[in-house]
C-alpha atoms as a PDB file:
ATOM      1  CA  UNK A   1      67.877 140.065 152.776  1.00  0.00           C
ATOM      2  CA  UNK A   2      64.970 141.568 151.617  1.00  0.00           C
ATOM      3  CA  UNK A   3      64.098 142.023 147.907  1.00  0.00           C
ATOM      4  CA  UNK A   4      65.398 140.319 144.875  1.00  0.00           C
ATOM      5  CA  UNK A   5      68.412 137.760 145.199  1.00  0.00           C
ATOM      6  CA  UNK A   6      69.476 137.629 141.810  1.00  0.00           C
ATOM      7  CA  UNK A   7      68.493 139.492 139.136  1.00  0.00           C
ATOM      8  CA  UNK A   8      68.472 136.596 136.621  1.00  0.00           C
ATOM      9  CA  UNK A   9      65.930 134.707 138.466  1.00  0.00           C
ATOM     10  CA  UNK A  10      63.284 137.406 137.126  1.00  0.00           C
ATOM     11  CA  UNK A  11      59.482 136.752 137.519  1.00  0.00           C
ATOM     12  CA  UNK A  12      59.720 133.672 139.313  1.00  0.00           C
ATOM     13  CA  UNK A  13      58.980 134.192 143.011  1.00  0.00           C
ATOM     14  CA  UNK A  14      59.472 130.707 144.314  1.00  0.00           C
ATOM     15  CA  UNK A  15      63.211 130.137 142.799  1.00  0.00           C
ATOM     16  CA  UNK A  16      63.568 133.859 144.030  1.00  0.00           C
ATOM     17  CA  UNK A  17      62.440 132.683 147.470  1.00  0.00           C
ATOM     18  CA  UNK A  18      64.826 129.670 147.344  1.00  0.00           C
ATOM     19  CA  UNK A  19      67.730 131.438 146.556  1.00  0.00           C
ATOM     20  CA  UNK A  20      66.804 134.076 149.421  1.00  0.00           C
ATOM     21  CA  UNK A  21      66.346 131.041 151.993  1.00  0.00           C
ATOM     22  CA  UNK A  22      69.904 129.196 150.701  1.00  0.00           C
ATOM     23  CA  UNK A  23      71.936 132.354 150.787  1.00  0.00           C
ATOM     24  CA  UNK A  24      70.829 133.216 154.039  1.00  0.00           C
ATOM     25  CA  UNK A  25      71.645 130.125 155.562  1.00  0.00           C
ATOM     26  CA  UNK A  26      75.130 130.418 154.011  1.00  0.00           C
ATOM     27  CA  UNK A  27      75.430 133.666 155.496  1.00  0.00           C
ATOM     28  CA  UNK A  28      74.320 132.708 159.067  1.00  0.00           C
ATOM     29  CA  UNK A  29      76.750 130.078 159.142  1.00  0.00           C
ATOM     30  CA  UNK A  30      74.786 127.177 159.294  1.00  0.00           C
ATOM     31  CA  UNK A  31      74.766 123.639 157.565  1.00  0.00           C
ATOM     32  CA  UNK A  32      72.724 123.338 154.262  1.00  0.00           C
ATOM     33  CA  UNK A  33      70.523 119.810 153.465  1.00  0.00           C
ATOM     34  CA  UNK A  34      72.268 118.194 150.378  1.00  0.00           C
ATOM     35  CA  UNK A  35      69.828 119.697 147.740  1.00  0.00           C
ATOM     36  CA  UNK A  36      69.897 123.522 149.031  1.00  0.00           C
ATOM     37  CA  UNK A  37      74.006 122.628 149.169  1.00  0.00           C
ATOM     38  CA  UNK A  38      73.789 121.317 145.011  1.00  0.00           C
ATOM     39  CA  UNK A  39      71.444 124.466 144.581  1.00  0.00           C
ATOM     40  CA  UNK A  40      74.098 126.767 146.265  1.00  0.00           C
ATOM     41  CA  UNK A  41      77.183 125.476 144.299  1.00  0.00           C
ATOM     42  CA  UNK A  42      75.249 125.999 141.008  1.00  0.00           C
ATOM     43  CA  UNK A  43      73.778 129.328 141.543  1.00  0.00           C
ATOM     44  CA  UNK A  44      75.872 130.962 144.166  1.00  0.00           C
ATOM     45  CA  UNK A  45      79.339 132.546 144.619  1.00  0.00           C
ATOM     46  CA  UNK A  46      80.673 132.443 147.738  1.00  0.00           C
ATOM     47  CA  UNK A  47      84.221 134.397 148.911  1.00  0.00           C
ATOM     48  CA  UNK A  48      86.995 132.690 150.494  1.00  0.00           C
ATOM     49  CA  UNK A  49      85.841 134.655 153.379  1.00  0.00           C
ATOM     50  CA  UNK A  50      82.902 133.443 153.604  1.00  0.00           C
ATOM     51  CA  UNK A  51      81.111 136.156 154.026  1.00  0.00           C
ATOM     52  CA  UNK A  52      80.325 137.791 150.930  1.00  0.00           C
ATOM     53  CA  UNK A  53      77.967 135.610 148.557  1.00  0.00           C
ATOM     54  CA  UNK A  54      76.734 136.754 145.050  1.00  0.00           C
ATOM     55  CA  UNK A  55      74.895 135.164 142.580  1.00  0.00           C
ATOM     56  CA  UNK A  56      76.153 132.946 139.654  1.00  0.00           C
ATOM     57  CA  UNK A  57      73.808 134.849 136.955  1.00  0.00           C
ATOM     58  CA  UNK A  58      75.020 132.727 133.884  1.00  0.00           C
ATOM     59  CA  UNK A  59      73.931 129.469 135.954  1.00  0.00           C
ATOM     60  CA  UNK A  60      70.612 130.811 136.904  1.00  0.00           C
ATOM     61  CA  UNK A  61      69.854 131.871 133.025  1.00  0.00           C
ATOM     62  CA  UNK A  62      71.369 128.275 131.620  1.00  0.00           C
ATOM     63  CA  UNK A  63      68.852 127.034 135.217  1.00  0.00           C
ATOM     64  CA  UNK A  64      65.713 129.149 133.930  1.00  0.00           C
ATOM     65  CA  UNK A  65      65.565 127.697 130.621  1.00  0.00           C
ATOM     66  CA  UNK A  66      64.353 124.126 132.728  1.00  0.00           C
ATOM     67  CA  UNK A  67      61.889 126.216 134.685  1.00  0.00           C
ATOM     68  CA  UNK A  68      58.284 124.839 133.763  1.00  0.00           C
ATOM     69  CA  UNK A  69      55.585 122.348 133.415  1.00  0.00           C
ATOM     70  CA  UNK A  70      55.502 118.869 131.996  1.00  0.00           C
ATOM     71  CA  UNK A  71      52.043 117.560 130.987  1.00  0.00           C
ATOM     72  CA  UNK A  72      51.442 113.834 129.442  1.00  0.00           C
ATOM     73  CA  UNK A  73      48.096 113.604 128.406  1.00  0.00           C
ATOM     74  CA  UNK A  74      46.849 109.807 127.104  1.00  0.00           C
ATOM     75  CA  UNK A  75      42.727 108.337 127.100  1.00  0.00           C
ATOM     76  CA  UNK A  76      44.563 105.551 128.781  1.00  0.00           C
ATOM     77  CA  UNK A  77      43.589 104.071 132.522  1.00  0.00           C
ATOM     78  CA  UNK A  78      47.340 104.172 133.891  1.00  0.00           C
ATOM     79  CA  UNK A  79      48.810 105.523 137.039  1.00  0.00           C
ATOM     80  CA  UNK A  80      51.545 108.395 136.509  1.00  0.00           C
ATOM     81  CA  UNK A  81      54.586 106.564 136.462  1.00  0.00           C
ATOM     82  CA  UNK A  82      53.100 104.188 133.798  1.00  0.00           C
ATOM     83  CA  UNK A  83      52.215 106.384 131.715  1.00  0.00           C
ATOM     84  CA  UNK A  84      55.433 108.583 132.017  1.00  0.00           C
ATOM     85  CA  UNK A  85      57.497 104.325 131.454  1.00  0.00           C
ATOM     86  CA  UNK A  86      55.225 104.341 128.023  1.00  0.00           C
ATOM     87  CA  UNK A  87      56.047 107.903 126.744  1.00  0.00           C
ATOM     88  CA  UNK A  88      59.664 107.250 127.821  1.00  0.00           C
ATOM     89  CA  UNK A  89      59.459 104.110 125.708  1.00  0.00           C
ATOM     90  CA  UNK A  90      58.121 105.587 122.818  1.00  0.00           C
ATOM     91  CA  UNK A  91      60.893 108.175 122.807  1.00  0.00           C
ATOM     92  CA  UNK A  92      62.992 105.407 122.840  1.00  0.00           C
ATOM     93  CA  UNK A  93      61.582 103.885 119.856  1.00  0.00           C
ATOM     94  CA  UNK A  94      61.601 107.121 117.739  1.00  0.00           C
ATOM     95  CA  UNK A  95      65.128 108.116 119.228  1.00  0.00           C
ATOM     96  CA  UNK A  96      65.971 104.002 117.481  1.00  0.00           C
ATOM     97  CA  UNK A  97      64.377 105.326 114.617  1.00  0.00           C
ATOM     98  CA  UNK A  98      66.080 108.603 113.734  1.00  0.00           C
ATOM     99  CA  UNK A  99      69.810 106.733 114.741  1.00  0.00           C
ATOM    100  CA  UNK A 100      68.989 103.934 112.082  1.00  0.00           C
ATOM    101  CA  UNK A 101      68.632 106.980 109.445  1.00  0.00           C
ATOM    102  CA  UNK A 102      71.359 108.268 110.416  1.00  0.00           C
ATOM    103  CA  UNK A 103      73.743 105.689 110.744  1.00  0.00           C
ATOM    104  CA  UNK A 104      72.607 102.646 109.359  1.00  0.00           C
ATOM    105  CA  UNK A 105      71.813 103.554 105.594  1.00  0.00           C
ATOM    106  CA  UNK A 106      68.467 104.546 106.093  1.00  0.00           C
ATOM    107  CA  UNK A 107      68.852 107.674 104.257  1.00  0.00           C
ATOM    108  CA  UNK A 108      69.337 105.828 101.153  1.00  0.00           C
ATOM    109  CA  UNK A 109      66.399 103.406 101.002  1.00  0.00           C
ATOM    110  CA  UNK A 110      67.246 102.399  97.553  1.00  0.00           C
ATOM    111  CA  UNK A 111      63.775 101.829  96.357  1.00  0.00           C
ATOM    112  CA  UNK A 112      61.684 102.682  93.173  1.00  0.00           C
ATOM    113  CA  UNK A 113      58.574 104.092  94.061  1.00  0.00           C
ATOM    114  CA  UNK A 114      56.835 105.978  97.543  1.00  0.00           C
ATOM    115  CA  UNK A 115      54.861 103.082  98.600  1.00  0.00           C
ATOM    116  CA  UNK A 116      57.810 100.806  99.092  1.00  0.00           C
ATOM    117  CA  UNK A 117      59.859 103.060 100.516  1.00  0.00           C
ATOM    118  CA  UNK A 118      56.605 103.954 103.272  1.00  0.00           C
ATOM    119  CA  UNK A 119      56.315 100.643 103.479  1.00  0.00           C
ATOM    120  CA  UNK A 120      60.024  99.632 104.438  1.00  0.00           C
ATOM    121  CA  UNK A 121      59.786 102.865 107.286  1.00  0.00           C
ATOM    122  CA  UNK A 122      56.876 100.880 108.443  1.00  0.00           C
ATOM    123  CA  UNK A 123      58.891  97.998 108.743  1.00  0.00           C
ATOM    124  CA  UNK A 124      61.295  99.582 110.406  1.00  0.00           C
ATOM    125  CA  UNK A 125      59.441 101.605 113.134  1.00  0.00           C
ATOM    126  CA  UNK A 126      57.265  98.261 114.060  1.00  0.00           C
ATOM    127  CA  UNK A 127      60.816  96.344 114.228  1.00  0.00           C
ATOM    128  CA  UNK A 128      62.361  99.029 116.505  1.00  0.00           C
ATOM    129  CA  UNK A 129      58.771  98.617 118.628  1.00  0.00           C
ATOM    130  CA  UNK A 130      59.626  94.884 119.611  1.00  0.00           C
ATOM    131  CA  UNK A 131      63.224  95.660 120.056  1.00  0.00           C
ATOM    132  CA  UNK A 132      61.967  98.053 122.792  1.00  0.00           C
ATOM    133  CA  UNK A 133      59.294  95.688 124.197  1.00  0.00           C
ATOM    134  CA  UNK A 134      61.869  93.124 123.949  1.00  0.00           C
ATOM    135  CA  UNK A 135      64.353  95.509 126.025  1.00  0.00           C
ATOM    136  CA  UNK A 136      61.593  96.234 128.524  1.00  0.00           C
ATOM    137  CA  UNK A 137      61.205  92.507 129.533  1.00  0.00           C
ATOM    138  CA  UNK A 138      64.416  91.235 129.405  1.00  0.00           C
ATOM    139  CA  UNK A 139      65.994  94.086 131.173  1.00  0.00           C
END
């Protein structure tokens, strides 16, 4: 079991390492925890048999493209689930935002000038703000 599991892992050692570990509990026979077991169904083929197990390459490319890092940066004193609560808020807000332009006429603001139609976006974003703040305490 030495070597690469999977090809489509590529340069990433640890998910390599993983794989290795999973498929060689599989082939020893032995009972998986629940995440290796998820981790086995999506990136592992395993015979009727048992006993021969390849790798799912398309599901390890469509798994590769989540490989990475996350990083939330603010100037903010707030522990890491607060500050991960806010950005998920604001995403809410702008993900309000982009559906009322889509769907409820905002693409036709119907105004003369720039300034009012800045303005009425304005309007809009602040009023999608409390409807989120509003959602966050009720709910």
């Amino acid at each position: 079991m030495q070597g690469v599991a999977c090809p489509a892992v590529g340069p990433f050692p640890k998910r390599n390492r993983r794989l290795v570990e999973v498929r060689g509990v599989l082939e020893r026979g032995e009972e998986l925890s629940p995440s290796a077991q998820r981790w086995a169904d999506r990136c592992l083929v395993v015979a009727r048999s048992g006993r021969k197990i390849a790798c799912n390459d398309e599901a390890i490319r469509e798994a590769r493209k989540s490989f990475g890092f996350f990083a939330l940066v603010t100037n903010q004193r707030m522990d890491t689930f607060e500050a991960l609560r806010n950005y998920r808020l604001r995403e809410k807000i702008e993900e309000l935002y982009g559906m009322g332009k889509r769907y409820f006429d905002g693409r036709r603001p119907r105004l003369w000038n720039a300034d009012a139609l800045r303005s009425r976006q304005f309007v809009q974003f602040v009023g999608f703000g409390y409807l989120s703040r509003f959602r966050k305490k009720v709910g």
